[in-house]
Protein backbone atom coordinates (compact mmCIF):
# COMPACT_ATOMS: atom_id res chain seq x y z
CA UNK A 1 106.68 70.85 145.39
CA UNK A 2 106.83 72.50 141.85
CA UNK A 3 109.36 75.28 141.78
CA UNK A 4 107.92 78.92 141.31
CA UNK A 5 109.10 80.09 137.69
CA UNK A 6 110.82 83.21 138.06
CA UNK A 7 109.85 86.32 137.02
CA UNK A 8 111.87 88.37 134.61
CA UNK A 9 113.10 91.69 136.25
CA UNK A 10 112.64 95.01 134.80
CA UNK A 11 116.29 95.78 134.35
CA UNK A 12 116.77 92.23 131.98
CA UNK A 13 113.74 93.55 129.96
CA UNK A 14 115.05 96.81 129.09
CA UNK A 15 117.97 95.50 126.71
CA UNK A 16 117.86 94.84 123.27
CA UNK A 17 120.49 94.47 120.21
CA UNK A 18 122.65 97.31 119.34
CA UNK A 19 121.66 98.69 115.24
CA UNK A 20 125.58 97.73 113.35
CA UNK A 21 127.08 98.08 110.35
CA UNK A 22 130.18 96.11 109.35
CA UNK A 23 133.26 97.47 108.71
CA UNK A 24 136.20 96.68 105.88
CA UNK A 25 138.46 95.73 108.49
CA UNK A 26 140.38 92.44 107.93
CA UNK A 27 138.79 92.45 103.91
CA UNK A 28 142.38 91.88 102.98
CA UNK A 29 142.80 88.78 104.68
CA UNK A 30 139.81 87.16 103.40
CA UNK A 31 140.29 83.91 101.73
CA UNK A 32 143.09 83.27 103.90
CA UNK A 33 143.03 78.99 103.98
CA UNK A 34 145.27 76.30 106.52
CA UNK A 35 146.29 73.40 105.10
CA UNK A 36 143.94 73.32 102.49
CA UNK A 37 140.50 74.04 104.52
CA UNK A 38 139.40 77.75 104.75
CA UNK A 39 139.97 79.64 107.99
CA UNK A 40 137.50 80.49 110.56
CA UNK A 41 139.43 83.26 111.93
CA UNK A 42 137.95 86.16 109.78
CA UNK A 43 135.23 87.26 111.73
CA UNK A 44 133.52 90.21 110.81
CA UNK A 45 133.56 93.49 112.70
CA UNK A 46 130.44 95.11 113.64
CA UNK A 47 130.09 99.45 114.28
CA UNK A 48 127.87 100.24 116.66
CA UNK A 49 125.46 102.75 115.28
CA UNK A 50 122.99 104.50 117.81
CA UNK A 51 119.37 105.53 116.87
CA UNK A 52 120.97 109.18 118.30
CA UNK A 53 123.00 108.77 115.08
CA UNK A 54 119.66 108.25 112.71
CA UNK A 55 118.56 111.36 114.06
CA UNK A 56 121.28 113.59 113.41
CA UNK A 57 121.84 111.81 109.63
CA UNK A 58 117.70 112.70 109.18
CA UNK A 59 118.28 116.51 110.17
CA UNK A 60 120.32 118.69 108.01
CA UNK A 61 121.21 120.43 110.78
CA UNK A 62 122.89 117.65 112.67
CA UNK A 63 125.09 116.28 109.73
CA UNK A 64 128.46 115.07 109.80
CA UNK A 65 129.09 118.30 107.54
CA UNK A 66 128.49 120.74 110.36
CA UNK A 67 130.73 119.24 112.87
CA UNK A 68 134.10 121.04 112.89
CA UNK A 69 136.00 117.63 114.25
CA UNK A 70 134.97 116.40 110.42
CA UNK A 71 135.38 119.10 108.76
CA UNK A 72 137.73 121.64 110.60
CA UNK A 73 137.53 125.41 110.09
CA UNK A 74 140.72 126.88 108.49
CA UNK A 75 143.72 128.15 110.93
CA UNK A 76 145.39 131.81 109.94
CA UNK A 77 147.79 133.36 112.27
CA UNK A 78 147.73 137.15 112.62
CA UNK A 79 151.45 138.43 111.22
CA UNK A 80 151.10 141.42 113.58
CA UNK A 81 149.95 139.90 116.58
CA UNK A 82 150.79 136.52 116.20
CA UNK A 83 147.53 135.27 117.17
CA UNK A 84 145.44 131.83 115.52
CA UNK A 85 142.87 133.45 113.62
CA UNK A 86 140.13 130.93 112.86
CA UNK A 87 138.35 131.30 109.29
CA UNK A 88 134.73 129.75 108.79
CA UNK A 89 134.67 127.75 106.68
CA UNK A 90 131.59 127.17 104.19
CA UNK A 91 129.24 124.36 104.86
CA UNK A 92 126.33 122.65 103.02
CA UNK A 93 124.10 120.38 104.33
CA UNK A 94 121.33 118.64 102.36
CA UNK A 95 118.03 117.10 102.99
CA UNK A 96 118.50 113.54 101.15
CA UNK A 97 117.61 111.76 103.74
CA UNK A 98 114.34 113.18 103.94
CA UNK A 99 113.65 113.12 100.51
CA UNK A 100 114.76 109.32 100.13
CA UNK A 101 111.95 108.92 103.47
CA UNK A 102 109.21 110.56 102.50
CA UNK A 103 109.21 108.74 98.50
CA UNK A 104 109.89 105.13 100.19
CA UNK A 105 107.20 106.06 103.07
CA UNK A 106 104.77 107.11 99.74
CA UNK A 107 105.47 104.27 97.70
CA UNK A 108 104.63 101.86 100.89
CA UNK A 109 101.97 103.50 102.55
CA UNK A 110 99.55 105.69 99.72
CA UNK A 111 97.45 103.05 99.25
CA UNK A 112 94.82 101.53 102.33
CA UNK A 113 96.19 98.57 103.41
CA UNK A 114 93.92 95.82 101.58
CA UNK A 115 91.49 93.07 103.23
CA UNK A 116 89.88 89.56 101.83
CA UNK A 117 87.80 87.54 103.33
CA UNK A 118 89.44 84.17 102.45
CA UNK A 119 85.86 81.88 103.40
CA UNK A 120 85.23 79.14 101.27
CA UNK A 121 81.21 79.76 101.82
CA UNK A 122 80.67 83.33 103.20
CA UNK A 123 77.30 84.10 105.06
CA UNK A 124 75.61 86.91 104.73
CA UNK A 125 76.56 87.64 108.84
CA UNK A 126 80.30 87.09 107.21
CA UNK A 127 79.99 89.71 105.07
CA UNK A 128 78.59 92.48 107.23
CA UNK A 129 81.17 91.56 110.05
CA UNK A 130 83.99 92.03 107.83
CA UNK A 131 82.16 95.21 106.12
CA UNK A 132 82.18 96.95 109.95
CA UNK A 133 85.55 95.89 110.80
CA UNK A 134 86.88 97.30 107.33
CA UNK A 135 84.57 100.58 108.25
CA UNK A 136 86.38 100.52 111.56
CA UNK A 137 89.28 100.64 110.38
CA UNK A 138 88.77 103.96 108.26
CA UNK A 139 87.14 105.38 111.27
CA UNK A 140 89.86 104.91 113.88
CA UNK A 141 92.24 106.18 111.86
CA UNK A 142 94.56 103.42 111.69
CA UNK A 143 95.70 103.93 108.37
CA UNK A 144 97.34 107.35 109.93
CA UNK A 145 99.18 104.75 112.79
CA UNK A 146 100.26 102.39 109.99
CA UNK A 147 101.51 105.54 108.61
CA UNK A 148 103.23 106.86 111.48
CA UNK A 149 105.35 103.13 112.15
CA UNK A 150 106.16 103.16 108.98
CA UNK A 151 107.95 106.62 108.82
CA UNK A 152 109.83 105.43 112.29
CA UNK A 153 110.88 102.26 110.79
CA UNK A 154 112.86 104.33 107.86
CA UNK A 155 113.94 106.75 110.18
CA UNK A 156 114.71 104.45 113.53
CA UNK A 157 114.86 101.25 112.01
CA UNK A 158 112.01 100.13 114.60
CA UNK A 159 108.45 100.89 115.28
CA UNK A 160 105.80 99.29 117.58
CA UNK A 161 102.02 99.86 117.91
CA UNK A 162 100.20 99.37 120.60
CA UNK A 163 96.20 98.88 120.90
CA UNK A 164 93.99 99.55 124.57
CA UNK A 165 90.83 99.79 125.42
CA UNK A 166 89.65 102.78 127.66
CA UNK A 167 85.94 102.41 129.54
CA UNK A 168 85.02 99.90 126.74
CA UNK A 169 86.64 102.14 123.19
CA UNK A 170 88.92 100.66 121.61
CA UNK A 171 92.29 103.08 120.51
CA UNK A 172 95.92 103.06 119.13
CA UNK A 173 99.06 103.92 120.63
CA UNK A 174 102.33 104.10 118.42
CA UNK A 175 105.98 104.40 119.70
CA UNK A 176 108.96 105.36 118.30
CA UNK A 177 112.24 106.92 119.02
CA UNK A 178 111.57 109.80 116.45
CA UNK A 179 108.92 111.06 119.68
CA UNK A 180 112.21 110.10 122.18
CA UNK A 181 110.64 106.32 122.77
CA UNK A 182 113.03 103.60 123.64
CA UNK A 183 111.77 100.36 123.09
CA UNK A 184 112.58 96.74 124.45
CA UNK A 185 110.94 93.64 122.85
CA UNK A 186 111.45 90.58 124.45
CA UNK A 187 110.97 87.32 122.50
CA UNK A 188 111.07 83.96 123.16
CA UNK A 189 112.50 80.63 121.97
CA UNK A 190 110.06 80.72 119.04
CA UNK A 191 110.72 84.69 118.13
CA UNK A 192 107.09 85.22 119.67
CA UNK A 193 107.06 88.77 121.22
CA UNK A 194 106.38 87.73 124.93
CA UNK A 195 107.42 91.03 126.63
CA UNK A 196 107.61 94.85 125.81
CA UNK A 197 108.62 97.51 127.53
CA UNK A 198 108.78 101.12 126.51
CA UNK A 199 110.59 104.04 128.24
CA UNK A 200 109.93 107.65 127.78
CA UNK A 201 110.93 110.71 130.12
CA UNK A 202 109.42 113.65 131.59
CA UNK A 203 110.42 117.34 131.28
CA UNK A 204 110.85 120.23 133.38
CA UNK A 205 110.16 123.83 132.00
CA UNK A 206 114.17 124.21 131.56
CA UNK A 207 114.03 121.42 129.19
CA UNK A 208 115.57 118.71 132.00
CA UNK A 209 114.34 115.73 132.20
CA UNK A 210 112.98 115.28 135.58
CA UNK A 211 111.00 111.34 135.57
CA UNK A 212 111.70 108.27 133.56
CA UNK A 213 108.89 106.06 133.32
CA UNK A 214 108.72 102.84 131.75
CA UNK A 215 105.34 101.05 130.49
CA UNK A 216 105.85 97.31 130.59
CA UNK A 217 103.22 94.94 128.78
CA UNK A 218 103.18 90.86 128.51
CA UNK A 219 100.01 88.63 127.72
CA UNK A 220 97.65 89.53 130.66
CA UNK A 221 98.52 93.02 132.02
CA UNK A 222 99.76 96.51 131.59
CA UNK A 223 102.10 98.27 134.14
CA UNK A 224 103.79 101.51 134.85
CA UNK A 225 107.14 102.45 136.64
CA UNK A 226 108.34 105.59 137.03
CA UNK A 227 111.79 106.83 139.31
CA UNK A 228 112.76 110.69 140.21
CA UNK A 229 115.71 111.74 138.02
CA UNK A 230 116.32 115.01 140.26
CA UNK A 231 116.08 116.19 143.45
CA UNK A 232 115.68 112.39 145.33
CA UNK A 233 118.79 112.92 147.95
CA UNK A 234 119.67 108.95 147.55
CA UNK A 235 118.23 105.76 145.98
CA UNK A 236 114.34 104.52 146.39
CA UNK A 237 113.74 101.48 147.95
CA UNK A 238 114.53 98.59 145.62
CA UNK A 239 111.44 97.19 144.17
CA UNK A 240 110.70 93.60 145.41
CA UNK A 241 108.22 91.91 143.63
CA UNK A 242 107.89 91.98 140.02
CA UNK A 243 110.33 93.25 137.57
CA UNK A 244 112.95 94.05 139.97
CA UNK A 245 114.51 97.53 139.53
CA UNK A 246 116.66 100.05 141.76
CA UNK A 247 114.97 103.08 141.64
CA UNK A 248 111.47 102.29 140.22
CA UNK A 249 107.98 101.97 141.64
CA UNK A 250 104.92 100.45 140.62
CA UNK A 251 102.62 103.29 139.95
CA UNK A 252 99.89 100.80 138.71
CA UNK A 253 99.23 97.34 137.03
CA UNK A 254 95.97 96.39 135.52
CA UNK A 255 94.60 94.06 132.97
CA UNK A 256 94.97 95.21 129.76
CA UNK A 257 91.77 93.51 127.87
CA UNK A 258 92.96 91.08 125.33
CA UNK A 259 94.29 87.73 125.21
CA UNK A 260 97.51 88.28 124.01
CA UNK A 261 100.01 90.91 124.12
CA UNK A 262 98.08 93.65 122.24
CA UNK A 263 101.85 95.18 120.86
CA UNK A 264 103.01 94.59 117.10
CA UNK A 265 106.68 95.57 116.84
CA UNK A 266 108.71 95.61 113.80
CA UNK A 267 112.92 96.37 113.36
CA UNK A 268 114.64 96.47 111.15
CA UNK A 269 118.61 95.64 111.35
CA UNK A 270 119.94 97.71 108.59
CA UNK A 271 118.69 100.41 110.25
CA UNK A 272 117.49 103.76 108.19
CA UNK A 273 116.34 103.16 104.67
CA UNK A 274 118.89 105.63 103.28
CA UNK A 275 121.98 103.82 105.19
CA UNK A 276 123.25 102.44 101.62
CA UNK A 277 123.86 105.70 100.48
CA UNK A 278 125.09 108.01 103.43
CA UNK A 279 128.69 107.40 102.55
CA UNK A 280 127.96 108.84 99.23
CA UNK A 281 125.61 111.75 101.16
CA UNK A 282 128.13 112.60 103.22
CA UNK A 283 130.82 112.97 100.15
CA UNK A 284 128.61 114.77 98.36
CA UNK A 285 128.18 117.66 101.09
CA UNK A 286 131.96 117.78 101.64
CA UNK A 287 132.52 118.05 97.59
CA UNK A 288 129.57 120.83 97.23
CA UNK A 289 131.38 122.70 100.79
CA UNK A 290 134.93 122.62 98.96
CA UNK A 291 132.94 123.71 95.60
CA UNK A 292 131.19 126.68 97.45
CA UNK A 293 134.88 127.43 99.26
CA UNK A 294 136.50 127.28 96.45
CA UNK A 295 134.36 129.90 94.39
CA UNK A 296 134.72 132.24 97.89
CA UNK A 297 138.54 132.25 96.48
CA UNK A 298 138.35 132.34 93.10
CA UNK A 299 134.95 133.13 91.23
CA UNK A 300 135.72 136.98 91.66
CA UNK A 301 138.41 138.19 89.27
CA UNK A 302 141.95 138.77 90.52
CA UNK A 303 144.05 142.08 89.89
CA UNK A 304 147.43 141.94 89.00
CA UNK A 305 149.90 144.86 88.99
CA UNK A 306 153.09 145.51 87.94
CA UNK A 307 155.22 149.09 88.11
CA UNK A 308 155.94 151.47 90.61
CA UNK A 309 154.18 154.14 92.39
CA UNK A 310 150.81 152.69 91.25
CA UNK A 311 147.76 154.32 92.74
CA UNK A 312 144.17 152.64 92.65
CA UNK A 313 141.15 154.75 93.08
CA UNK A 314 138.32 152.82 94.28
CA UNK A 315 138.08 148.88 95.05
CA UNK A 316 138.19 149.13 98.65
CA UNK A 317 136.39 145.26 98.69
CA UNK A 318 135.57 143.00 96.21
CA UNK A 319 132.04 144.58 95.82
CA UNK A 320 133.51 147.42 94.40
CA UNK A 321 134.53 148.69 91.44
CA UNK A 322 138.23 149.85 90.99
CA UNK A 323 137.48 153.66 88.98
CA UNK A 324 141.40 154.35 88.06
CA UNK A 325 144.65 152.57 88.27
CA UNK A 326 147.25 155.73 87.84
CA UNK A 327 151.40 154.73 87.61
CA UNK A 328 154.85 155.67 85.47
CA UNK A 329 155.14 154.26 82.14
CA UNK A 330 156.04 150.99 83.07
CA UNK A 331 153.00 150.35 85.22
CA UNK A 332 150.71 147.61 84.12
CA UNK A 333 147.47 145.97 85.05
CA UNK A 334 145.83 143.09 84.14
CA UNK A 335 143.32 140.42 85.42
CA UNK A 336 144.60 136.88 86.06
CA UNK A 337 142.58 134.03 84.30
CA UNK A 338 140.47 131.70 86.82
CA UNK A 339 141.18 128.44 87.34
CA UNK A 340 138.50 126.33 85.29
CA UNK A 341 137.89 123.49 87.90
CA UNK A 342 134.00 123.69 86.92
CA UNK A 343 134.08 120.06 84.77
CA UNK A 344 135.82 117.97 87.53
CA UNK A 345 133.43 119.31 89.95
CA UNK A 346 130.18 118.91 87.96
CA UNK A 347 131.83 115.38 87.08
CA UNK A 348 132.11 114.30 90.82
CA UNK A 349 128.78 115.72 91.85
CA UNK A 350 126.76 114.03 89.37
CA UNK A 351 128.53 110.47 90.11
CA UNK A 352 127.62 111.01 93.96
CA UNK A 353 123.86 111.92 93.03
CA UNK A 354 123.24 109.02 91.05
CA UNK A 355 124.60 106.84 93.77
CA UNK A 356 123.10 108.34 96.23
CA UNK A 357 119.20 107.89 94.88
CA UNK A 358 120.42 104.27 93.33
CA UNK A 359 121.67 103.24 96.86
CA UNK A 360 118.57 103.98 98.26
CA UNK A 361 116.01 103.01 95.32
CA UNK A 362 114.81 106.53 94.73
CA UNK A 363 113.58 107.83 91.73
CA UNK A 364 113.73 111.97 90.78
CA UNK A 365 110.59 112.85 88.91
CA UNK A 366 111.66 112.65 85.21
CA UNK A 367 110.46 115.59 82.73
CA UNK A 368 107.74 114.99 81.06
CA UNK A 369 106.57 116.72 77.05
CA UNK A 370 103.81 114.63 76.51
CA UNK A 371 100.41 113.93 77.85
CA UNK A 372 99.32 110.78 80.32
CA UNK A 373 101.70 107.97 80.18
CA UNK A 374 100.64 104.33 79.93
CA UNK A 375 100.94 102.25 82.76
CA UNK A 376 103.27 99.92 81.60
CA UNK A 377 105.54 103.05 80.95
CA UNK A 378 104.75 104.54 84.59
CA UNK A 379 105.92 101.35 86.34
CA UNK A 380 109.32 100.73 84.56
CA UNK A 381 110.23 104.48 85.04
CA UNK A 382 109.73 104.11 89.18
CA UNK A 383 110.27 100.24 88.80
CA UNK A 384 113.41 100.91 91.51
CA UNK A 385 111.09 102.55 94.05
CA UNK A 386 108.09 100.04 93.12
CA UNK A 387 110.90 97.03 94.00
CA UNK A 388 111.79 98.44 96.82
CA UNK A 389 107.96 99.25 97.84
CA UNK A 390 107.62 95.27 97.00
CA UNK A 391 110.63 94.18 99.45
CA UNK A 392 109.63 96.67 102.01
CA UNK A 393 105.46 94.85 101.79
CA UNK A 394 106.81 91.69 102.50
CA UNK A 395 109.08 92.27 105.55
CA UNK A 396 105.78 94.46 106.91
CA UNK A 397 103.52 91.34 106.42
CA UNK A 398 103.78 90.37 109.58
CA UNK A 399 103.65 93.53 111.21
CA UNK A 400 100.48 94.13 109.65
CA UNK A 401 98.99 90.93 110.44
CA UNK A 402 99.59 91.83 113.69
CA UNK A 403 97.74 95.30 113.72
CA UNK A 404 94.47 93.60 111.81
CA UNK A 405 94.81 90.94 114.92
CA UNK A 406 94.73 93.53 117.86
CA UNK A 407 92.56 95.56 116.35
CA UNK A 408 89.81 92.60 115.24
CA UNK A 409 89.94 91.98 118.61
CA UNK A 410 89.71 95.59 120.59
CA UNK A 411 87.54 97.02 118.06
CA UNK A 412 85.07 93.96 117.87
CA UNK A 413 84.80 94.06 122.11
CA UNK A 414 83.65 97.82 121.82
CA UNK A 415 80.91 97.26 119.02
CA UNK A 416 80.04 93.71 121.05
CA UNK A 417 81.13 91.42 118.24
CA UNK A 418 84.63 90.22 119.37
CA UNK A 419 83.85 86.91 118.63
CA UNK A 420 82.74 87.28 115.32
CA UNK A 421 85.68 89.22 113.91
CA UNK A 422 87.98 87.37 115.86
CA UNK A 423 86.83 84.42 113.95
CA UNK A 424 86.74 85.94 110.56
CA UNK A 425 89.77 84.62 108.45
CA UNK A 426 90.96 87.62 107.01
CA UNK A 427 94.15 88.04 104.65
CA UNK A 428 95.89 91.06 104.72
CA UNK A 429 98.21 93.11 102.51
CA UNK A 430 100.18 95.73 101.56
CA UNK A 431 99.66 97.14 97.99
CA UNK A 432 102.25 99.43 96.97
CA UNK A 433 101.67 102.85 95.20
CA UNK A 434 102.32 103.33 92.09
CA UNK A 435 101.71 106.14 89.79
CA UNK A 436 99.12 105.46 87.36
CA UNK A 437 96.44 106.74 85.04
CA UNK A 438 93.09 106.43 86.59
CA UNK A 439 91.16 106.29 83.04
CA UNK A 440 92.94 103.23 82.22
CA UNK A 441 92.69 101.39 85.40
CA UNK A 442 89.21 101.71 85.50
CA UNK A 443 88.77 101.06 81.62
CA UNK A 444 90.97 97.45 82.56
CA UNK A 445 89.00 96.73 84.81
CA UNK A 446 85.02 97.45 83.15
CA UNK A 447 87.10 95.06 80.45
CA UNK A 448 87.63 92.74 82.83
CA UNK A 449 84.35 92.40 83.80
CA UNK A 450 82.36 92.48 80.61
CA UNK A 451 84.90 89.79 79.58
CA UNK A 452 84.15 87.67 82.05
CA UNK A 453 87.40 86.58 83.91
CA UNK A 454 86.77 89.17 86.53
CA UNK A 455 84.10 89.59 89.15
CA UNK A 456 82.11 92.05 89.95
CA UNK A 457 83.35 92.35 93.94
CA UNK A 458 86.71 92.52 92.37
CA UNK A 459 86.59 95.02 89.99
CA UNK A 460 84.83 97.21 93.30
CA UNK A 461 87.32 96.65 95.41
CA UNK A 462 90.37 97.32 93.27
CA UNK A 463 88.19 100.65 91.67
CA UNK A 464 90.01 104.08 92.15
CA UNK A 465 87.08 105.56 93.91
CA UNK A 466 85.77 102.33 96.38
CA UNK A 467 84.94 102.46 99.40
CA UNK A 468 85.56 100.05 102.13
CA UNK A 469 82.04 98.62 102.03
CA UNK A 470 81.71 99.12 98.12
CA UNK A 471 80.41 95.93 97.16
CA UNK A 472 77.78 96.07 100.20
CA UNK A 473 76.90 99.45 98.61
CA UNK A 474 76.38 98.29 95.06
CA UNK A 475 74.03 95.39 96.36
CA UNK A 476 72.29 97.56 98.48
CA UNK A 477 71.27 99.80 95.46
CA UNK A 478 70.76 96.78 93.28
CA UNK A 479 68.11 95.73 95.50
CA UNK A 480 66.75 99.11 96.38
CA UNK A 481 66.23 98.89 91.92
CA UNK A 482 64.91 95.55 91.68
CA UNK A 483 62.20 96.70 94.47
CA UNK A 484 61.40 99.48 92.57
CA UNK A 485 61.02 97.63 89.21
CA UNK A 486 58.48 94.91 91.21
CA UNK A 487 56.48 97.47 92.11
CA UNK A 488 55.92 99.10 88.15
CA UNK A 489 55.29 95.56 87.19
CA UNK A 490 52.78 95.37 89.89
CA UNK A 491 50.79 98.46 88.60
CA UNK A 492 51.14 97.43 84.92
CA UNK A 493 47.56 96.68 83.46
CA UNK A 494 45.51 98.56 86.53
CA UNK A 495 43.30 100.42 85.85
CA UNK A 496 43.68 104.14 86.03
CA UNK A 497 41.98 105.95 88.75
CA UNK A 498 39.19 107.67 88.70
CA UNK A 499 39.30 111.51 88.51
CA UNK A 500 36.20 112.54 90.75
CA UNK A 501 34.53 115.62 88.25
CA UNK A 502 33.71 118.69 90.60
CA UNK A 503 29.81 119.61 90.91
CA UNK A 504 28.39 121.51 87.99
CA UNK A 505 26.86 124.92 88.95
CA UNK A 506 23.67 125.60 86.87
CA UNK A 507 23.38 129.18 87.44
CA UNK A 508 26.91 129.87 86.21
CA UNK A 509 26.12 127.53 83.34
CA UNK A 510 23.37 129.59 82.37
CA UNK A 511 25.30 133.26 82.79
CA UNK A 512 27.70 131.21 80.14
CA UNK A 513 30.90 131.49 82.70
């Protein structure tokens, strides 16, 4: 009798790898060879870094700046009472991270992901198949989900997508820690997703969280857990049938609709996009906080006296203004010189900022004093951020031919033509943005076209203004013209109708009206 293959339980699906970044211990010792052959004893060592941590590096507010256990505040002790006194001390934080996102989101996402239908011999039902499931596409708004993964996946490091169908309509779902998410792919031998399971939490009115639940989906059904995080007085019955968990219950388990596992899920190991450059980041808010401190002590100007009996009318705080310094002849009064630190600070400053945006392929608007730029001269001023748009399109390919997958498939069962997208072959990419003047793309490409080594499709498709179904538009006014040209030829050489004269009234004739 065949042995029943065991079912995976809930608590080995919700694992996954730890995000890392390596650490310069044991860098010294590299190289480091045993009679002759190189060692394998220098292993690397791995930091953990949570997603927690992305968070608080993509808020200001929760940077390493603000923490006093980084940067302490100073210690004074009263002379009088003895007491430590503790002085705040100035602290900057600044949105780089969020700046680095949002171009590196741009630069991947600001143009619609592009289709082609890769048929040797495309039919005319071809061609309106793929038209409606490129017009789909614009009408579910799934260029706003592609955004929305994207942004987790430089914030997170991960981002998953999930498609359903509710009574028959097709829809999106996207996940991501940035929305508190935690998500656990499961893959098998081949690195095919097989299993995914996402965990969220429920919230009381205090802000506590009062349910966990966890969504599980694998190729043939959806289900839902949930277990009581308050107020249970001891431990649920244990769960004993699928995906095994103290603590959970099935709340339902129903067939999701499509023939796979209708999740794409992307990760990526390195974590945030601006990880390369916190180390600068974080430098660069601790120079700027000893800058700003600094100034506290010493931008205002220092009085020094000398003499006896000296009496200062005025100047009760720096703010203001000391009206008379009165003492004997030998009194004097001056203002001490500032210390000049202002080059070695500028110096430092600007070395971080450049390593900060070069770390993390980011490119500051540069000032412009003439008109429109060529393109050739747009693309090798962002050509950092348009690499880094490149490298980022490639990793995504998969991801996206994922989404055009689940989405051929949900979208074509609620129109009634599953069958027919599902069997369109479709290529699918991401084009990266790049800044550009409009009057010269479309010039290139009307010279394309009237030179011949360019199609007409082509040229509408890669247009500024297309649409999805462009080319299907341009036809369908070609022939609405050619219809309207048969039927001029048709009346050319008729005769002209005849104008029916109305009756001629003698009498009036005759009073000469």
């Amino acid at each position: 009798m065949a042995k029943k293959p065991q079912v995976p339980k809930l608590r080995d699906i919700m694992t996954k790898k730890a995000f890392m970044r390596i650490s310069s211990v044991g860098y010294a010792n590299q190289g480091t060879t045993i009679d002759g052959n190189v060692s394998d004893n220098d292993r690397p060592l791995w930091q953990v870094v949570s997603q927690a941590d992305f968070l608080r590096e993509y808020y200001p507010s929760g940077h390493a700046i603000n923490d006093p256990f980084y940067y302490p505040d100073r210690q004074k002790i009263d002379p009088v009472s003895k007491k430590i006194l503790i002085e705040k001390v100035i602290r900057c934080s600044f949105p780089f991270q969020k700046v680095i996102t949002t171009k590196q989101v741009i630069h991947l996402c600001g143009n619609d992901i592009r289709f082609e239908l890769t048929e040797l011999k495309e039919t005319e039902k071809q061609k309106e198949t793929f038209f409606k499931l490129k017009k789909g596409w614009q009408l579910k708004h799934t260029e706003a989900a592609w955004f929305n993964c994207a942004l987790s996946a430089k914030v997170t490091g991960e981002a998953a997508i999930v498609g359903y169908i509710n009574k028959g309509v097709f829809g999106w779902r996207t996940f991501s820690y940035l929305a508190g998410d935690k998500l656990y792919p499961q893959f098998d031998e081949f690195g095919k997703l097989m299993l995914f399971a996402r965990e969220y939490k429920s919230y009381d009115e205090e802000g506590n969280a009062s349910t966990s639940f966890v969504e599980v989906w694998d190729s043939n059904k959806y289900s839902l857990y949930k277990r009581p995080l308050k107020g249970v007085g001891g431990i649920i019955s244990e769960i004993k049938e699928a995906f095994q968990l103290q603590g959970y219950v099935l709340v339902k388990s129903d067939n999701h609709g499509f023939d796979n596992i209708p999740v794409a899920y992307y990760r990526n190991d390195d974590g945030a996009c601006w990880s390369d450059s916190q180390d600068s980041i974080d430098k660069y808010e601790l120079a700027v906080s000893h800058l700003c401190q600094n100034n506290m002590a010493y931008a205002f100007p220092i009085l020094f006296l000398k003499g006896d009996d000296i009496t200062i009318q005025g100047g009760e705080d720096i703010y203001r203004p000391v009206k008379a310094i009165t003492g004997d002849k030998d009194s004097n009064a001056d203002y001490l010189s500032n210390p000049d630190g202002s080059a070695s600070f500028e110096l430092q400053l600007k070395i971080l900022l450049q390593n900060i945006f070069m770390g993390s392929f980011t490119v500051l608007p540069p000032e412009l004093k003439s008109g429109d730029l060529p393109g050739v001269a747009v693309k090798l001023l962002y050509s950092p951020a348009i690499e880094k748009a490149m490298a980022d399109a490639s990793q995504f390919d998969s991801f996206i031919a994922d989404m055009v997958n689940i989405f051929a498939h949900g979208y074509g069962l609620e129109i009634g033509e599953m069958t027919a997208m599902k069997n369109l072959k479709i290529n699918s990419w991401i084009e990266p943005y790049v800044h550009q003047n409009i009057a010269e793309l479309m010039q290139n490409l009307q010279v394309g076209v009237f030179g011949g080594f360019l199609s007409k499709e082509t040229a509408s498709e890669a247009a500024y203004y297309s649409k999805a179904d462009e080319w299907y538009r341009i036809m369908k006014q070609q022939n609405a013209m050619d219809a309207q040209d048969a039927r001029e030829v048709e009346n050319v050489g008729a005769e002209p109708p005849q104008t029916q004269q109305p009756p001629i009234d003698n009498q009036a004739k005759a009073n000469g009206e």
